[in-house]
N, C-alpha and C. Protein backbone atom coordinates (compact mmCIF):
# COMPACT_ATOMS: atom_id res chain seq x y z
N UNK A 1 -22.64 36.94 38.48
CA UNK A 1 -22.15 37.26 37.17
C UNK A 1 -23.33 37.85 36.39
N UNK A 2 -23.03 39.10 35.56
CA UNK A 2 -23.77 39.71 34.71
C UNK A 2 -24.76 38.50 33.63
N UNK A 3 -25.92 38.95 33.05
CA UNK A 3 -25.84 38.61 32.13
C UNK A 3 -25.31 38.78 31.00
N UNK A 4 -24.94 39.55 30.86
CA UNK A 4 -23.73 40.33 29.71
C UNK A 4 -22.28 39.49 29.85
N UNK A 5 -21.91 39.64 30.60
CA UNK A 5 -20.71 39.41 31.01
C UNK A 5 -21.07 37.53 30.54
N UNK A 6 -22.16 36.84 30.50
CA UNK A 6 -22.49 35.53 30.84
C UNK A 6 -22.28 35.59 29.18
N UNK A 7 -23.13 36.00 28.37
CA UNK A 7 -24.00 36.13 27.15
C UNK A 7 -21.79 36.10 26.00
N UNK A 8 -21.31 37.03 26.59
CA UNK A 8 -19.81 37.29 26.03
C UNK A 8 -19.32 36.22 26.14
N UNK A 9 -18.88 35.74 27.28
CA UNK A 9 -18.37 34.33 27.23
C UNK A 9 -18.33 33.63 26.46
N UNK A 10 -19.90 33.03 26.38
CA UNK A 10 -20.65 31.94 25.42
C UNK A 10 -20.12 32.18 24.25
N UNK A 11 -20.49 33.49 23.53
CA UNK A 11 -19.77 33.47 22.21
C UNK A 11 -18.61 33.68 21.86
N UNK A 12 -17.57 34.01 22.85
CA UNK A 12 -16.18 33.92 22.64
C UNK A 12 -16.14 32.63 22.85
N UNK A 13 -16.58 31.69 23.51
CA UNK A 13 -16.12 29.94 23.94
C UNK A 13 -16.80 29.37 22.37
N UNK A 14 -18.19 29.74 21.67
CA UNK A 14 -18.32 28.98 20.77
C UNK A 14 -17.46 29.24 19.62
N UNK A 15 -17.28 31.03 19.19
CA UNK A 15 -15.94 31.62 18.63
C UNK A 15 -15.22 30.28 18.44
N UNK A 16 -14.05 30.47 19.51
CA UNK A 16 -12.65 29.52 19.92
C UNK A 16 -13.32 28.16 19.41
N UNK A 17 -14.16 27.31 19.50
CA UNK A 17 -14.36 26.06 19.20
C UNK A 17 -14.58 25.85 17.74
N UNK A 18 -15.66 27.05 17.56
CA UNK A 18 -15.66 27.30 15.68
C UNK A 18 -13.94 27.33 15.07
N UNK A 19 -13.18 28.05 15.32
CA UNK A 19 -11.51 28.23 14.86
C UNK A 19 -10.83 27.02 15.06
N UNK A 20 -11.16 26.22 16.23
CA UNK A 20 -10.81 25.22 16.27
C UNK A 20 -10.83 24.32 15.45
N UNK A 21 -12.02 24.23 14.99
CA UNK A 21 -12.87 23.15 14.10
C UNK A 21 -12.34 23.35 13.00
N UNK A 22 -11.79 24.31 12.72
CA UNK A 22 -11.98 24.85 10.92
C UNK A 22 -9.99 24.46 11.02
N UNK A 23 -9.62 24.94 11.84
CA UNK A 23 -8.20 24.37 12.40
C UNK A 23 -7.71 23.08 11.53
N UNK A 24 -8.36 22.51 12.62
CA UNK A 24 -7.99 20.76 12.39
C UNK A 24 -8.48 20.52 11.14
N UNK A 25 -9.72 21.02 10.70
CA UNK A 25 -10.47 20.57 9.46
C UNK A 25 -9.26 20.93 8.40
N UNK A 26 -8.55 21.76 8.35
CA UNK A 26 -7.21 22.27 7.37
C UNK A 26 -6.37 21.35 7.28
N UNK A 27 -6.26 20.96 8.15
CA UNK A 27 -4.74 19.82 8.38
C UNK A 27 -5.30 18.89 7.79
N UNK A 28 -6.30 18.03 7.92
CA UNK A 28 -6.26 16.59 7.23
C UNK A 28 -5.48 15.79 8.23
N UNK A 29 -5.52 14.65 7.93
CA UNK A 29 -4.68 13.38 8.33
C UNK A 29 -3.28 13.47 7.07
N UNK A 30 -1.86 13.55 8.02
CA UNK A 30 -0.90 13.48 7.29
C UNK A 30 -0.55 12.05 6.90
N UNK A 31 -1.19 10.93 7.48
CA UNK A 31 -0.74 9.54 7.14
C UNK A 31 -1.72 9.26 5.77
N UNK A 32 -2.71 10.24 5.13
CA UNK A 32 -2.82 9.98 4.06
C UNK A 32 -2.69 10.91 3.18
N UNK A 33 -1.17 11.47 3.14
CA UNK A 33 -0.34 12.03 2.36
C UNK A 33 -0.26 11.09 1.29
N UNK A 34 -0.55 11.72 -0.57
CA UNK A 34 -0.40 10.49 -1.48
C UNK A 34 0.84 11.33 -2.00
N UNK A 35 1.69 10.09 -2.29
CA UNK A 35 2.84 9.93 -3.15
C UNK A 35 2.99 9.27 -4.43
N UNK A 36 3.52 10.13 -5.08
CA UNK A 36 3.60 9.31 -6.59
C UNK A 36 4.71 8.28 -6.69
N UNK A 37 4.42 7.05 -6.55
CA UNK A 37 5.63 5.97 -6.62
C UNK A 37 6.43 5.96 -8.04
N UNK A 38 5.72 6.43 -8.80
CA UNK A 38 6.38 6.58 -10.18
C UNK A 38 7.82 7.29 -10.22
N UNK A 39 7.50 8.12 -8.91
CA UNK A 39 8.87 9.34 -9.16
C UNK A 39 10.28 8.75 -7.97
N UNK A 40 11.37 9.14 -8.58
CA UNK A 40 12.17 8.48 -7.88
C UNK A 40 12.27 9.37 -6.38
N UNK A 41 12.86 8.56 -5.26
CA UNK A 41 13.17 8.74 -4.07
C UNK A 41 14.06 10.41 -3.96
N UNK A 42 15.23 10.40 -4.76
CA UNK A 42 15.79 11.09 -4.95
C UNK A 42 17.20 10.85 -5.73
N UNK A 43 17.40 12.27 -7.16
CA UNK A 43 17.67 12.08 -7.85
C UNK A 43 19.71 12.84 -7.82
N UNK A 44 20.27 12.46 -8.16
CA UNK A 44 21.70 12.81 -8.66
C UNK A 44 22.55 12.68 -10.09
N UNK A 45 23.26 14.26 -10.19
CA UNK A 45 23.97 14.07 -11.13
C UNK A 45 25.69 13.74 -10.98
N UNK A 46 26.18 13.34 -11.79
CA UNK A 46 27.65 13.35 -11.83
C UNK A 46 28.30 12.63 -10.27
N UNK A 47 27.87 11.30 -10.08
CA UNK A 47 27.83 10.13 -9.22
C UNK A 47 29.44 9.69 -8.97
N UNK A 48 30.01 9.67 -7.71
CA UNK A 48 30.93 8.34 -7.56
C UNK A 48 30.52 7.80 -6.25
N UNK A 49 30.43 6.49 -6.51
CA UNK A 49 30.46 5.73 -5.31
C UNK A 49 31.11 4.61 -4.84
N UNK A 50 32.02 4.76 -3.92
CA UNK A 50 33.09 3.64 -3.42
C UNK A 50 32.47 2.57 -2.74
N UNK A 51 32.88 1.11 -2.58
CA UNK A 51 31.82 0.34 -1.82
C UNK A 51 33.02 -0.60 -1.55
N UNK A 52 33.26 -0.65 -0.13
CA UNK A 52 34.06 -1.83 0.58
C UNK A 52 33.44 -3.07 0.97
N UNK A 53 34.53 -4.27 1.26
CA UNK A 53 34.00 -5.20 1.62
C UNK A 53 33.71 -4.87 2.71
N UNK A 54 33.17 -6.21 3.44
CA UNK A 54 33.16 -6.22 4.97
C UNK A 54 35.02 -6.28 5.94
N UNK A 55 35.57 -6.50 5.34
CA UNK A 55 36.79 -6.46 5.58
C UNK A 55 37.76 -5.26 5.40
N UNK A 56 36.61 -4.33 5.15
CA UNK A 56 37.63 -3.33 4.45
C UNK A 56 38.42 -2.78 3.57
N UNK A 57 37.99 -4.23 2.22
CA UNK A 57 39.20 -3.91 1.54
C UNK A 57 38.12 -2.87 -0.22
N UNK A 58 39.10 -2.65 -0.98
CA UNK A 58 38.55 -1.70 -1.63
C UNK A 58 37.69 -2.80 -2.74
N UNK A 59 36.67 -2.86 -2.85
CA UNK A 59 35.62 -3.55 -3.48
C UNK A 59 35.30 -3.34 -5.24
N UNK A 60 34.44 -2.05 -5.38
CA UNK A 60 34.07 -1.51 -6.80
C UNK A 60 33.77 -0.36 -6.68
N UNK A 61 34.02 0.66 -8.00
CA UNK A 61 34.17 2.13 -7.58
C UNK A 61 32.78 2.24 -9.11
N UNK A 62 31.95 2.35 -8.41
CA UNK A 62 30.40 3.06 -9.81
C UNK A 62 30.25 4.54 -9.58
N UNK A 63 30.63 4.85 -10.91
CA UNK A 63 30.61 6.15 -11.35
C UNK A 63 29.62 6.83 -12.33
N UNK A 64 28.65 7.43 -12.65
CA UNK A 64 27.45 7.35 -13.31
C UNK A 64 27.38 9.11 -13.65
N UNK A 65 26.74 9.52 -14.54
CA UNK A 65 26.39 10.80 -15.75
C UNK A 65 25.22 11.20 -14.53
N UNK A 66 24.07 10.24 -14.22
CA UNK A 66 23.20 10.15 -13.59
C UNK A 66 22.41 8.89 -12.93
N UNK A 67 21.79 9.78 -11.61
CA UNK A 67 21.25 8.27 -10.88
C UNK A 67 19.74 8.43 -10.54
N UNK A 68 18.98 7.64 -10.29
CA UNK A 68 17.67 7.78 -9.85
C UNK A 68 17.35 6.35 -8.66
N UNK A 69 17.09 6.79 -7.63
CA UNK A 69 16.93 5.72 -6.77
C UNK A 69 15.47 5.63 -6.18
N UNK A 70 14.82 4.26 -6.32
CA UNK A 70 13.30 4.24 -6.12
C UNK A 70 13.49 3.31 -4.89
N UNK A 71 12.61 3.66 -3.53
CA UNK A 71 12.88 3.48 -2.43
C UNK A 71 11.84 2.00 -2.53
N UNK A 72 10.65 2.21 -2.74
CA UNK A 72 9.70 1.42 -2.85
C UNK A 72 10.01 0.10 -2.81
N UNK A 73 11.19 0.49 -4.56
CA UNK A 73 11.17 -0.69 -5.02
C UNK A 73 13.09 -1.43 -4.77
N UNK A 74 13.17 -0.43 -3.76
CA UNK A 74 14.93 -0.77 -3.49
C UNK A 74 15.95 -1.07 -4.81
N UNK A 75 15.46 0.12 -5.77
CA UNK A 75 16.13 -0.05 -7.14
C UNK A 75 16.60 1.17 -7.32
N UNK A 76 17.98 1.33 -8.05
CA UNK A 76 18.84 2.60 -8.29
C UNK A 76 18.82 2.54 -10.03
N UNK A 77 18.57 3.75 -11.05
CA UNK A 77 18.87 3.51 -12.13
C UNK A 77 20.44 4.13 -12.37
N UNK A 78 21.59 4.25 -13.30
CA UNK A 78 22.14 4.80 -13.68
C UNK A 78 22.39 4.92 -15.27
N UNK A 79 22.76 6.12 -15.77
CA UNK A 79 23.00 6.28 -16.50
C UNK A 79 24.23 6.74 -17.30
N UNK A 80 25.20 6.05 -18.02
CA UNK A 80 26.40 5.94 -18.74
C UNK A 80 27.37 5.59 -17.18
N UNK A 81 26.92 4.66 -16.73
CA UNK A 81 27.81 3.67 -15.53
C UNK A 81 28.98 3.30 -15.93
N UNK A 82 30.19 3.77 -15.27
CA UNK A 82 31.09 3.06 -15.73
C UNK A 82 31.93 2.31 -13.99
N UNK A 83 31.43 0.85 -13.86
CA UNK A 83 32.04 -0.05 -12.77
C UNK A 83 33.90 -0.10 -12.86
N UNK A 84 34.22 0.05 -11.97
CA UNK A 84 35.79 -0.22 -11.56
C UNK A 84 35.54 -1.09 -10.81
N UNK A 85 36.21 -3.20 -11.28
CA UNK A 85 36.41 -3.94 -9.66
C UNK A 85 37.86 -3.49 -9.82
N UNK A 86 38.15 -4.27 -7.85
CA UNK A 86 39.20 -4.24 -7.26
C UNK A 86 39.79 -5.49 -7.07
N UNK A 87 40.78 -6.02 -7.25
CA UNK A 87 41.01 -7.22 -6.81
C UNK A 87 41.63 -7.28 -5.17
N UNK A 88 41.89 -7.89 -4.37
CA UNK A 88 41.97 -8.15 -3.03
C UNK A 88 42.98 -7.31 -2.59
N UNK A 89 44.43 -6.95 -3.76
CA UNK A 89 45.96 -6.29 -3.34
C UNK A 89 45.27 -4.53 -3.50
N UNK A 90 43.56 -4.68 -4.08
CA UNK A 90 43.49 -2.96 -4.51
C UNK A 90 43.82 -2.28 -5.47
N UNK A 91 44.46 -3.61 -6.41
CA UNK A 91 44.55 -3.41 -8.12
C UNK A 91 43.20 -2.96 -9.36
N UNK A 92 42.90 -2.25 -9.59
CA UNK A 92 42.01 -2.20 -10.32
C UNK A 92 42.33 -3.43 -11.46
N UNK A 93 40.94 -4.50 -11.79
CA UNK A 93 41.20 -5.54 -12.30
C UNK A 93 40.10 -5.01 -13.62
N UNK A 94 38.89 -4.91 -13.33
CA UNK A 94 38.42 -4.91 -14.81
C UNK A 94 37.33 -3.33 -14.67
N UNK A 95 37.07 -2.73 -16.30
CA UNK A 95 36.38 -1.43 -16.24
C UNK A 95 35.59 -2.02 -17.35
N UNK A 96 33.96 -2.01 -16.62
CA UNK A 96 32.52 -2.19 -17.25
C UNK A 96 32.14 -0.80 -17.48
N UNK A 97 31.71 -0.81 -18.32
CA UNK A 97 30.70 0.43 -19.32
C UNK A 97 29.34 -0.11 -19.55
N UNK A 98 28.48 0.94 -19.87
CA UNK A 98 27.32 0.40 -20.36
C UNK A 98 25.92 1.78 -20.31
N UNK A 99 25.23 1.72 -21.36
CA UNK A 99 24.49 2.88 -21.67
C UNK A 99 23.45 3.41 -20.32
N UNK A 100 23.17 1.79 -19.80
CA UNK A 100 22.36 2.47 -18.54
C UNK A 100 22.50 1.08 -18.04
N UNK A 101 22.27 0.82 -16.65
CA UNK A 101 22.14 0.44 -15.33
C UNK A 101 21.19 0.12 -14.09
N UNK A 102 20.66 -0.97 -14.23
CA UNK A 102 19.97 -0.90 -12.80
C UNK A 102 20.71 -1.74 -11.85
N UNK A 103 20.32 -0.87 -10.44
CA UNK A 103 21.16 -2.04 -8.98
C UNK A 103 20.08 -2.39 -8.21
N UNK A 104 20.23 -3.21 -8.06
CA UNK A 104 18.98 -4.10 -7.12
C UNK A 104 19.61 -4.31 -5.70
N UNK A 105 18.61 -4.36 -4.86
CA UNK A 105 18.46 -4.49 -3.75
C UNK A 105 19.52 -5.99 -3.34
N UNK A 106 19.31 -6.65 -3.80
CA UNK A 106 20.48 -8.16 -3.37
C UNK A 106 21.68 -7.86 -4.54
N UNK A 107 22.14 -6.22 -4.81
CA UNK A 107 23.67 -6.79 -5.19
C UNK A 107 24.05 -6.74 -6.92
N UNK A 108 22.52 -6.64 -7.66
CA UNK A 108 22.32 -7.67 -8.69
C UNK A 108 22.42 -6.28 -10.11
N UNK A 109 23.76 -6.34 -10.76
CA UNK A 109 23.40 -4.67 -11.54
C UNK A 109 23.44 -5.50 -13.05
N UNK A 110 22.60 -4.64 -13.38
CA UNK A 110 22.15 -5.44 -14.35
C UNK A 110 22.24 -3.90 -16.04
N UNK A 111 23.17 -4.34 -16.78
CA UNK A 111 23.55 -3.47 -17.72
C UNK A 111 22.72 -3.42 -19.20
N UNK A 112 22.37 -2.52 -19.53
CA UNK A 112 21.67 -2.47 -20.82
C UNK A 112 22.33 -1.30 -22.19
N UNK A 113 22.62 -2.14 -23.03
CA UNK A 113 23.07 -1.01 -24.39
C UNK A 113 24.59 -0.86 -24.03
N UNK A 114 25.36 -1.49 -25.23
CA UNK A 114 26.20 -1.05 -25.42
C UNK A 114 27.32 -1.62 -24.05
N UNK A 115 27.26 -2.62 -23.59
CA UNK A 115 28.08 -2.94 -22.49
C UNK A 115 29.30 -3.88 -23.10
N UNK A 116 30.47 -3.09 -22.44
CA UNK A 116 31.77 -3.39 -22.89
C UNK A 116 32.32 -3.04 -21.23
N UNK A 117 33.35 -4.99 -21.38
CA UNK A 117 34.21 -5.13 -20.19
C UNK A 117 35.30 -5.39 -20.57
N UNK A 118 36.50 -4.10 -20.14
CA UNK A 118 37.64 -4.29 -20.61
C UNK A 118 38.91 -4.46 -19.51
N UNK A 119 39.60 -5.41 -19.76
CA UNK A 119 40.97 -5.81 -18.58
C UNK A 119 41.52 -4.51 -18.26
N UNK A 120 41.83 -5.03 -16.98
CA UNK A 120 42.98 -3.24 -16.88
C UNK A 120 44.05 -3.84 -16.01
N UNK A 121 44.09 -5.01 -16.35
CA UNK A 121 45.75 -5.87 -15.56
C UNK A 121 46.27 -6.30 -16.95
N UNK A 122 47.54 -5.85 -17.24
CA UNK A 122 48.76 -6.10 -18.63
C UNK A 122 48.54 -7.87 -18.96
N UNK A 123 48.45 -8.67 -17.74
CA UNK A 123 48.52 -10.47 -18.47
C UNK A 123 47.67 -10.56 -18.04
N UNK A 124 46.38 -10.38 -18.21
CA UNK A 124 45.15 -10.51 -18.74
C UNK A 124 45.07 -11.02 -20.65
N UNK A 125 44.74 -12.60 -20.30
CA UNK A 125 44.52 -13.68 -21.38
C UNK A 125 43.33 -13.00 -21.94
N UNK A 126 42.22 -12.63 -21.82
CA UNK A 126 40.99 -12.27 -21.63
C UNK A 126 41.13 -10.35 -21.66
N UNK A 127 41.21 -10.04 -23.11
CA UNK A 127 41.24 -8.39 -22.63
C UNK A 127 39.96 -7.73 -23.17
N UNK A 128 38.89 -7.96 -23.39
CA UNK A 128 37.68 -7.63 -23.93
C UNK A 128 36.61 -7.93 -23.85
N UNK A 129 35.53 -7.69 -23.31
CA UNK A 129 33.72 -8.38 -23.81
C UNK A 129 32.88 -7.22 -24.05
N UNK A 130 32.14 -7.76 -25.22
CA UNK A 130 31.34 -6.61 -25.68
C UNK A 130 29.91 -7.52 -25.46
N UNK A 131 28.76 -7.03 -25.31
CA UNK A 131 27.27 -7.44 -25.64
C UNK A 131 26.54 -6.33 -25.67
N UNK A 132 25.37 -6.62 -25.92
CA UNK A 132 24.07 -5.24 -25.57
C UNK A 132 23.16 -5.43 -24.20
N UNK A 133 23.65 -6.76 -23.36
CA UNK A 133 23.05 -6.92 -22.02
C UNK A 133 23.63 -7.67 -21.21
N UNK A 134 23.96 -7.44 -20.13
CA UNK A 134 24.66 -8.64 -19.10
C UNK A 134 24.09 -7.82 -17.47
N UNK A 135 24.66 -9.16 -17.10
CA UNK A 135 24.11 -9.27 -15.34
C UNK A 135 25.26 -9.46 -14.99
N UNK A 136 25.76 -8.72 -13.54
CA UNK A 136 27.26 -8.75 -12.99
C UNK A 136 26.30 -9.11 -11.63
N UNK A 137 26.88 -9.96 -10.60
CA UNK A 137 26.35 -10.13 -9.20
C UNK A 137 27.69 -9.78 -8.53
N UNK A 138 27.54 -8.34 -8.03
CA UNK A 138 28.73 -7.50 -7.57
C UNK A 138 29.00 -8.45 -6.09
N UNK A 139 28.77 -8.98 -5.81
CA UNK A 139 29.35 -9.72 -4.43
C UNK A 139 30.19 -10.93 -4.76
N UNK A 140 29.65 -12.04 -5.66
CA UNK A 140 30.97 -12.90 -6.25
C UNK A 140 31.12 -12.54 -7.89
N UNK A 141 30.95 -11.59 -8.47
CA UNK A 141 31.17 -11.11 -9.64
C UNK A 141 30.70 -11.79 -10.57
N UNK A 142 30.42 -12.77 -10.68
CA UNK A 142 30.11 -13.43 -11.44
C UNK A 142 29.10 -12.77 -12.74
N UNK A 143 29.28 -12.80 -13.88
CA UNK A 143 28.71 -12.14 -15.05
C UNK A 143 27.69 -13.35 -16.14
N UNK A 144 26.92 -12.79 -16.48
CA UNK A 144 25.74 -13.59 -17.49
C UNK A 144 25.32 -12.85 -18.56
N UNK A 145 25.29 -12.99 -19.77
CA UNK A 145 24.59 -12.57 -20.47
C UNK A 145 23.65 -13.39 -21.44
N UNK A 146 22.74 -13.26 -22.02
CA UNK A 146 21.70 -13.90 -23.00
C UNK A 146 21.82 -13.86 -24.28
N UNK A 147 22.55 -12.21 -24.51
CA UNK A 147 22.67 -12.02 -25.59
C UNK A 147 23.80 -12.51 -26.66
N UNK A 148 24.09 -11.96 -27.87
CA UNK A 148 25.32 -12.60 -27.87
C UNK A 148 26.40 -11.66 -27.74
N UNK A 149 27.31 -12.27 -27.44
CA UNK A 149 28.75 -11.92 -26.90
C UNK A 149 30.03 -12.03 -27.60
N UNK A 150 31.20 -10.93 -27.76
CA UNK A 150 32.10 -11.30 -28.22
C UNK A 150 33.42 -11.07 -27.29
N UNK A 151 33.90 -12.50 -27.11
CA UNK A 151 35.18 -12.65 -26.42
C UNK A 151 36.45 -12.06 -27.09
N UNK A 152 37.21 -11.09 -26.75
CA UNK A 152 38.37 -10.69 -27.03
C UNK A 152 40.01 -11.24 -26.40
N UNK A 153 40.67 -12.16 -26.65
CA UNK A 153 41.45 -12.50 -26.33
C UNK A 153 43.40 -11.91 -26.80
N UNK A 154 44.13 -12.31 -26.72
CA UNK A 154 45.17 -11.69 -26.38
C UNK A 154 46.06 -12.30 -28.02
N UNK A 155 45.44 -13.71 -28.42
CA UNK A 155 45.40 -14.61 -29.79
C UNK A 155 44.08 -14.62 -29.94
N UNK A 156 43.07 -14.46 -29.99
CA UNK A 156 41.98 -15.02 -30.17
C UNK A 156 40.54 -14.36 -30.00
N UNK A 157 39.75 -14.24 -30.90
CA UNK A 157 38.43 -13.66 -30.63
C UNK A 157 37.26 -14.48 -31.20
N UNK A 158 36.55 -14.77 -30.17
CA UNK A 158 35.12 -15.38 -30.05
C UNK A 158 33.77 -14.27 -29.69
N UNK A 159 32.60 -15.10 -30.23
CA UNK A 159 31.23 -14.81 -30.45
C UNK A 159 30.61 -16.15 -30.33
N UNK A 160 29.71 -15.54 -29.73
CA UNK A 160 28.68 -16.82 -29.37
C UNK A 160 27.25 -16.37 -28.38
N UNK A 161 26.35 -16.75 -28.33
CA UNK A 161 24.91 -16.53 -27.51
C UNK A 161 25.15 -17.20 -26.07
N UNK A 162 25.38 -16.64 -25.76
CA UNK A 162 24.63 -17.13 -24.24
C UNK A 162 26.54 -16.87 -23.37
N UNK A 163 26.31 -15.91 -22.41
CA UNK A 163 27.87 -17.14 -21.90
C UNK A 163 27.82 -16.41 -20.23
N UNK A 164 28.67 -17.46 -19.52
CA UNK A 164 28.85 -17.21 -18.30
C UNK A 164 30.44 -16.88 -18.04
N UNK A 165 30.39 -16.40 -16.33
CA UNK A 165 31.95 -16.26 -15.95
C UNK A 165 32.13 -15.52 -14.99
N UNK A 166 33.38 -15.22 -14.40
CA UNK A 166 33.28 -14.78 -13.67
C UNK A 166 34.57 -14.29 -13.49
N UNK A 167 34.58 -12.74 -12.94
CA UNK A 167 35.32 -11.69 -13.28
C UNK A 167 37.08 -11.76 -12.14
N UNK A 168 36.49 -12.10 -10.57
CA UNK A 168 37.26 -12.51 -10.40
C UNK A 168 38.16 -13.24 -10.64
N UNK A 169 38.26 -14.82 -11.26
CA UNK A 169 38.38 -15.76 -11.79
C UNK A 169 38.96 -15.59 -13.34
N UNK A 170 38.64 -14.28 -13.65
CA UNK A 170 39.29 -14.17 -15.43
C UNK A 170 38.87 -15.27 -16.11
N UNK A 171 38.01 -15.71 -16.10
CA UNK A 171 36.87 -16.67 -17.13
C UNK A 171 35.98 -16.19 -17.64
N UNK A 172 35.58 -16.49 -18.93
CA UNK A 172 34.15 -16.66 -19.88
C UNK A 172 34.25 -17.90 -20.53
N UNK A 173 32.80 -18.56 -20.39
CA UNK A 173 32.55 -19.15 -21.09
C UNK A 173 31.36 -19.42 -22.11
N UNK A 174 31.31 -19.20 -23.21
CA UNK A 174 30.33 -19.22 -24.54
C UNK A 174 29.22 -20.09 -24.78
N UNK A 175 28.14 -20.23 -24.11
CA UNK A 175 27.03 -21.62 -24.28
C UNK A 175 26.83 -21.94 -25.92
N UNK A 176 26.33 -20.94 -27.02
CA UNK A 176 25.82 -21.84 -28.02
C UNK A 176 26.17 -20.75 -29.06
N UNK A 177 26.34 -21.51 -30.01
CA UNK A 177 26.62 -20.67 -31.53
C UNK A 177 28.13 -20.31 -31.21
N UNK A 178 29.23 -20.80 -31.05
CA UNK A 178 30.18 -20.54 -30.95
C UNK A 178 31.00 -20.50 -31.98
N UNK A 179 31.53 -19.36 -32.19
CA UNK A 179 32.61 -19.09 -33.70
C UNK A 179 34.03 -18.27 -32.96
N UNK A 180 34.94 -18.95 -33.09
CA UNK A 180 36.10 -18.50 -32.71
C UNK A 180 37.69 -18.23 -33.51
N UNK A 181 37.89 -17.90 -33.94
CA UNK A 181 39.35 -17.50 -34.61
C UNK A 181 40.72 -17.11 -33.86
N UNK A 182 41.78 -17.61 -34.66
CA UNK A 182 43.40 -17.71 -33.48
C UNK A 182 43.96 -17.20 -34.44
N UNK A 183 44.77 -16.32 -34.22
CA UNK A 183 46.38 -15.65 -34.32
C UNK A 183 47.13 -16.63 -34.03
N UNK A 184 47.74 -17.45 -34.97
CA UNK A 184 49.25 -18.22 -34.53
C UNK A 184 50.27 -17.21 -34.82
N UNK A 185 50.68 -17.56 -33.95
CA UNK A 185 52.13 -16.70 -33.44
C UNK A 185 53.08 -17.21 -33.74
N UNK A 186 53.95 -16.84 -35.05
CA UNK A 186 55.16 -17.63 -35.77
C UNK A 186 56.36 -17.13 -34.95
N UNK A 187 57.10 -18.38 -34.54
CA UNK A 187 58.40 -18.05 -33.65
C UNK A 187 59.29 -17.38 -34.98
N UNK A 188 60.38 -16.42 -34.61
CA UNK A 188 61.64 -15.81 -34.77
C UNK A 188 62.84 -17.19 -35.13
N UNK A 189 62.82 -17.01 -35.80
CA UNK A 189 64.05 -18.16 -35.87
C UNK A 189 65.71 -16.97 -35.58
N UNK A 190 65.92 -17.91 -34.62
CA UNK A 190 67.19 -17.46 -33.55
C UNK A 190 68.59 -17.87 -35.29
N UNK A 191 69.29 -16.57 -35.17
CA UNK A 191 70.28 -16.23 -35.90
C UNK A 191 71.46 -17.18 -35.26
């Protein structure tokens, strides 16, 4: 072999290793790709989402203006949420509102501003709740709030701080500061 022919080589082989170098040096390590956790996972407008039991049967229908779901933290926000439950026959039983929304990872949606739960079955004793915060645990429904609350009834409307219940079940009940007022209902005297 030439020396020429030797001398070419060499610097085409150091060439190729230089390109190489500068190569890889570009790429970086992709496992320390930084992400801003601040920003959501990924975002949607004008939301419906159906959610069955394990049985199949029709569960709760959340419908939202807007959603933001953070993976990190296995948390969904929504905004102007409005919940449809189902009762077991597939009756729509009660329609929650509320200014905004978070869903948690175990189930747990938790309503802020302006939350109003209104009956949507005709003998429904219980046709109203208003507060500015409550907790629904969408798997046994069960509802909490801290704030205070006003019970709307069919004779009767209550206010009071604190109350529990549960949606299936068509119960509330009022922990403290309780003020309540009744409609008596004067019978017809039969002709």
């Amino acid at each position: 072999m030439s020396k020429t022919r030797r001398w070419v080589i060499i610097v085409l082989s150091l060439a190729a290793l230089v390109l190489i170098g500068i190569n890889l040096a570009d790429k970086g390590d992709p496992a320390q790709a930084v992400f801003n956790t601040s920003d959501p996972t990924y975002k949607s407008e004008h939301t419906d989402t159906v959610v069955y039991s394990p049985e199949g049967a029709l569960s709760y229908r959340l419908i939202a203006q807007h959603v933001e779901y953070y993976s990190d933290r296995a948390v969904s926000w929504f905004t102007q949420p409005v919940l449809t439950t189902f009762d077991k026959n597939k009756i729509e039983t009660w329609s929650i509102k509320a200014d905004r929304a978070k869903l948690t990872e175990d189930r747990m949606l938790y309503l802020y501003g302006h939350v109003e739960v209104n009956a949507l079955v005709p003998d429904a004793q219980l046709r109203k709740i208003t507060t500015d915060n409550a907790q629904i645990n969408l798997v046994t429904q069960d509802v909490t709030s801290e704030d205070l609350v006003t019970l709307y009834g069919t004779t009767f409307n209550s206010s009071g701080l604190k109350m529990r219940g549960n949606l299936r079940s068509k119960n509330a009940e009022l922990i403290e500061k309780v003020r309540t007022s009744y409609e008596i209902q004067s019978k017809q005297p039969q002709p």
